[in-house]
Protein backbone atom coordinates (compact mmCIF):
# COMPACT_ATOMS: atom_id res chain seq x y z
CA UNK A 1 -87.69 23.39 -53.68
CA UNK A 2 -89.24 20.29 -55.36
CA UNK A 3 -92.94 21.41 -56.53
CA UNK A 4 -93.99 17.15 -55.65
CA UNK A 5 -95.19 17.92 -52.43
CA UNK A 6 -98.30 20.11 -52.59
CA UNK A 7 -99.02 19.71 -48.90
CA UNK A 8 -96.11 21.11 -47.82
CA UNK A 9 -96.31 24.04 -51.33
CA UNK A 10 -99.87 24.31 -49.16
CA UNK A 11 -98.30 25.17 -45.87
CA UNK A 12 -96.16 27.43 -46.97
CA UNK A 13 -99.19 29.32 -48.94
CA UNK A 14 -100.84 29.85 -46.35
CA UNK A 15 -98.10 30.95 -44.14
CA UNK A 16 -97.98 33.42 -46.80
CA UNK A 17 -101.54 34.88 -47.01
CA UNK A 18 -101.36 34.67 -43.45
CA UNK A 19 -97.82 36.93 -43.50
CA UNK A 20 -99.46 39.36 -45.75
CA UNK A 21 -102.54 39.94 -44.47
CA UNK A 22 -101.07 40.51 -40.74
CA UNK A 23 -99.64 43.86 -42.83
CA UNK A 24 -102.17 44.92 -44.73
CA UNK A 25 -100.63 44.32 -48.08
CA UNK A 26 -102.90 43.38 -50.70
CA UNK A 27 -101.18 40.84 -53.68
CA UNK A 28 -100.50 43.45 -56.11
CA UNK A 29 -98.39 45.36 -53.08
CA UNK A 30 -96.59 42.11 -52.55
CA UNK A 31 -95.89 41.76 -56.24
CA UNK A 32 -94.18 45.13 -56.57
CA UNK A 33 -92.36 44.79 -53.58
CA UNK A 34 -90.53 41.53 -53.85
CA UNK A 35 -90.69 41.58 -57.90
CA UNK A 36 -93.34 38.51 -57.81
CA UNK A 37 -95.65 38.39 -60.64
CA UNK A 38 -99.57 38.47 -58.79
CA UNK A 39 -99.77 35.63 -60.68
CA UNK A 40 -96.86 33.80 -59.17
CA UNK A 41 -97.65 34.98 -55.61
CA UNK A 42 -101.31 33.75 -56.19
CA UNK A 43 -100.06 29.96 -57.19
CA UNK A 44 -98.17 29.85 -54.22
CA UNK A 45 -100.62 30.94 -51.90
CA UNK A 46 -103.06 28.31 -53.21
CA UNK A 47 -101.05 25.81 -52.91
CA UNK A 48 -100.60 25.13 -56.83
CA UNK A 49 -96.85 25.10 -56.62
CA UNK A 50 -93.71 25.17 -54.49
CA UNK A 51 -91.84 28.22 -54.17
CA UNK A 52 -87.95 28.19 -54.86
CA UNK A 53 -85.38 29.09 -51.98
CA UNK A 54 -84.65 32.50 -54.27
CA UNK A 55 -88.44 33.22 -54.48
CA UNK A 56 -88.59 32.92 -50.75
CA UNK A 57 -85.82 35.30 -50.05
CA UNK A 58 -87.69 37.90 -52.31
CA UNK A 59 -91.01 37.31 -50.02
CA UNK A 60 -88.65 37.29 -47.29
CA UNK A 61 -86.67 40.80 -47.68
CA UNK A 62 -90.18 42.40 -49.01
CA UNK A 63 -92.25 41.41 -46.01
CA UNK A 64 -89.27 42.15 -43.21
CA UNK A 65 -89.37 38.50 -42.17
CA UNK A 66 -86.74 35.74 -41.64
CA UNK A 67 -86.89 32.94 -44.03
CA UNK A 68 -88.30 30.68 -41.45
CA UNK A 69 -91.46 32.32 -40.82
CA UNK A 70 -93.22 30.56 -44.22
CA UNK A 71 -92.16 27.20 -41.91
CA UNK A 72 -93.32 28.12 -38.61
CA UNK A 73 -95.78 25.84 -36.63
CA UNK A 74 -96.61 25.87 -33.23
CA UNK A 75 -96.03 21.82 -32.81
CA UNK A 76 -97.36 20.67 -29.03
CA UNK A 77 -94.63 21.17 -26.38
CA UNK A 78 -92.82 18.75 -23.65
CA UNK A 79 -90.89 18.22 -21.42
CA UNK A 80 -88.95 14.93 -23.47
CA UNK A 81 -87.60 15.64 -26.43
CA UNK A 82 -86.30 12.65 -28.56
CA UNK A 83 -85.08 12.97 -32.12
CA UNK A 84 -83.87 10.67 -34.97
CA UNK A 85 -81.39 12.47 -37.21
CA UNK A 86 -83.93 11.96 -40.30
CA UNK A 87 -86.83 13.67 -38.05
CA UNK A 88 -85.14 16.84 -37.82
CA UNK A 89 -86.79 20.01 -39.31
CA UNK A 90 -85.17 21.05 -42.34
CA UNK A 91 -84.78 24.98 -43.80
CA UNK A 92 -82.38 25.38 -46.44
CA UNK A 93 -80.72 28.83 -46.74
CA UNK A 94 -78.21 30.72 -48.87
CA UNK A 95 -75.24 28.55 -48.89
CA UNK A 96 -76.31 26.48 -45.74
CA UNK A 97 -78.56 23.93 -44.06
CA UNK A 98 -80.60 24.35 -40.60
CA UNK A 99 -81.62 21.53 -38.48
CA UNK A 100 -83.46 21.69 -35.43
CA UNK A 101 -82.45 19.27 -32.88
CA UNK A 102 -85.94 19.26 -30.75
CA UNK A 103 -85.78 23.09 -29.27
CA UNK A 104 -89.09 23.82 -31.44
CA UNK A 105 -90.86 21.51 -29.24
CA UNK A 106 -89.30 21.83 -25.95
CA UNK A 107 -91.17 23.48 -23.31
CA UNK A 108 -87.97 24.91 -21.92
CA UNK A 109 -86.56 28.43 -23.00
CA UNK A 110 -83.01 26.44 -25.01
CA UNK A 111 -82.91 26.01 -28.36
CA UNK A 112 -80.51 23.36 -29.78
CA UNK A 113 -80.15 23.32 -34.04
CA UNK A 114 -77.28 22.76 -36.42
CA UNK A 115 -75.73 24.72 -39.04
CA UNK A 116 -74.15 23.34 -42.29
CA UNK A 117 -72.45 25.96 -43.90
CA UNK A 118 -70.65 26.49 -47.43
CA UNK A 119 -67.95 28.00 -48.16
CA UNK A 120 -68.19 31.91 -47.70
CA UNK A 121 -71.68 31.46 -46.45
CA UNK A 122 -72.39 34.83 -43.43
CA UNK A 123 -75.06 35.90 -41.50
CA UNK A 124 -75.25 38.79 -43.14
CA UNK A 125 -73.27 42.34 -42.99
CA UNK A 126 -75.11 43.58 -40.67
CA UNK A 127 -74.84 42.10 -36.44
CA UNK A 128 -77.37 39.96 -34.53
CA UNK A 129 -78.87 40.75 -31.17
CA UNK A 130 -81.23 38.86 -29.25
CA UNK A 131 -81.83 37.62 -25.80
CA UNK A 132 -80.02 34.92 -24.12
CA UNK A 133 -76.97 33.36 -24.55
CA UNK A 134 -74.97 31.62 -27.24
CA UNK A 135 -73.12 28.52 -26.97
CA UNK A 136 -71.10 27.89 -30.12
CA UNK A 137 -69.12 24.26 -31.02
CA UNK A 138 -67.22 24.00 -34.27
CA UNK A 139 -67.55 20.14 -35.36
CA UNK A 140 -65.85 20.44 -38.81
CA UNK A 141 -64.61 23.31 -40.90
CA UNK A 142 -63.70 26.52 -39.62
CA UNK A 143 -66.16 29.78 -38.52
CA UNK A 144 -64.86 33.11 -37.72
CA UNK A 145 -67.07 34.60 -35.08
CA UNK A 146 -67.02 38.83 -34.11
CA UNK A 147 -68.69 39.47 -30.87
CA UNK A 148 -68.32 43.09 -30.44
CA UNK A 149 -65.09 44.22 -31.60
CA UNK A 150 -63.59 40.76 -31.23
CA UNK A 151 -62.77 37.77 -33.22
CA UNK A 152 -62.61 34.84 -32.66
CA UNK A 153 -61.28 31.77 -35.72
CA UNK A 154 -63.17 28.50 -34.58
CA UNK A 155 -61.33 25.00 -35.65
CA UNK A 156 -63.20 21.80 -35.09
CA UNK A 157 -63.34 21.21 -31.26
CA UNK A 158 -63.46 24.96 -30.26
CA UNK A 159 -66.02 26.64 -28.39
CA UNK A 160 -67.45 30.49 -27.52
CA UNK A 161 -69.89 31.27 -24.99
CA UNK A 162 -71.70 34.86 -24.59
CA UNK A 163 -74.41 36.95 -23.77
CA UNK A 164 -76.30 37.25 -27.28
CA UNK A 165 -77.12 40.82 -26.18
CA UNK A 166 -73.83 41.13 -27.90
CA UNK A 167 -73.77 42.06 -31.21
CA UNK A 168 -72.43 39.19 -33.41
CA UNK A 169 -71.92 37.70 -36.54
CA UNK A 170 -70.33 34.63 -38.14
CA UNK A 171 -68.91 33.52 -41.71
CA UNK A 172 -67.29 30.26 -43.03
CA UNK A 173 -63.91 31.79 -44.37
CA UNK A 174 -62.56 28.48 -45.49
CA UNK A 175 -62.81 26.54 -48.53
CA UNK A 176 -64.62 23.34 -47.04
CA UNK A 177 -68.39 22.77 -45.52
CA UNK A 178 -68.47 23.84 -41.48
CA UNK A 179 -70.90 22.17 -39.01
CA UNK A 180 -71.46 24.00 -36.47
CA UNK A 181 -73.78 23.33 -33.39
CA UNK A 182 -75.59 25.99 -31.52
CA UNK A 183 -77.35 26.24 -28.30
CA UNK A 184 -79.64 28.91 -27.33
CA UNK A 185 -80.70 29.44 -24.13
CA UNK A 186 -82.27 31.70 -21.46
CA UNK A 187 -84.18 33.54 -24.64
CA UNK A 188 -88.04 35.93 -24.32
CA UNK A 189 -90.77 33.42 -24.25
CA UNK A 190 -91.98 34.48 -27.62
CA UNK A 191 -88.49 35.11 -29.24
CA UNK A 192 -87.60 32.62 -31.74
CA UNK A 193 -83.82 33.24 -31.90
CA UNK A 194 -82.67 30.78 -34.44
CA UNK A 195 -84.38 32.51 -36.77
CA UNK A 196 -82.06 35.62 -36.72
CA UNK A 197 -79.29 32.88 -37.92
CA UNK A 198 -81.43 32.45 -41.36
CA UNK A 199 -81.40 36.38 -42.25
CA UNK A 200 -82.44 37.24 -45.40
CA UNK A 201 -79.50 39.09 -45.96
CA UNK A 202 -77.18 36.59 -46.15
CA UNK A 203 -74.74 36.69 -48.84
CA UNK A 204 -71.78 34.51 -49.90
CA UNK A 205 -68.09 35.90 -49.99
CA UNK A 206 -69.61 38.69 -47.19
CA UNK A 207 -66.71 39.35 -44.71
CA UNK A 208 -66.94 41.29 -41.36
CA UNK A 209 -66.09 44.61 -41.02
């Protein structure tokens, strides 16, 4: 992350006190448990520089959060949501991009977002389970879903619809960048299931099981 834009480096620091303090871990406790310097950890929570995407996933793993949380707002809700492509939000990941498409401030319980994916980017080894349902569209690439004990190889222009009570994952086996769109619906009021789609465990060349 570029360390030019302290009011963002200023959101996320105090996303990160807040994070922190909500489990009763002082600084040094952070430090030792994602490998952080107190040093470090205290210039990012002031807002004196930007942490990297790596740095975040060491916060992320040691305080049991998604990547996500350092972004999370609660923006206004409505009913009308109407988005330009360069006013989406923006979280980068381990090999892959997230984009909301308006869900964060829909009053509504469906979350739209988009996924661009590298090669061999996963969400992780281990499955996802939330409430709701899934509605997966493969726009370019490929993604190999498992739902349960089945697979299923998306090509552009193929779909898969289930009950995300069903344990799941997802990988981009090919060699080229997938986009992949993703609606969430029917979810817990105060579930934010996108955000098990940016797991800290993500890692490249991961296959399932």
């Amino acid at each position: 992350m570029s360390t030019e834009n302290p009011e963002r480096a200023m959101d996320v620091g105090n996303r990160l006190r807040e994070l922190r303090q909500e489990r009763g871990l002082s600084m040094r406790s952070l430090a030792r448990l994602s490998g952080l310097s107190t040093n470090a950890l205290s210039m990012i929570e002031r807002g004196k520089t930007s942490p990297s995407v790596s740095t975040l996933y060491k916060l992320s793993e040691a305080l049991e959060v998604p990547i996500t949380a350092f972004f999370r707002t609660e923006p206004p809700r409505h009913a009308i949501v109407f988005r330009k492509p360069n006013a989406r939000s923006r979280v980068e990941f381990q090999r892959g991009i997230w984009e909301g498409l308006g869900g964060e401030s829909f009053i509504g319980r469906v979350e739209p977002f988009m996924l661009t994916l590298e090669a061999g980017a996963t969400s992780g080894p281990h499955g996802l389970v939330h409430s709701g349902h899934e509605f997966v569209i493969c726009i370019q690439g490929q993604l190999e879903y498992e739902v349960e004990d089945q697979r299923y190889s998306l090509q552009p222009g193929d779909s898969l619809l289930f009950a995300s009570k069903l344990r799941h994952r997802w990988r981009n086996p090919g060699r080229d960048i997938a986009n992949v769109l993703f609606v969430l619906s029917g979810f817990e009021l105060d579930e934010r299931p996108s955000e098990y789609h940016l797991s800290s465990g993500q890692k490249g060349g991961e296959e399932p099981a």
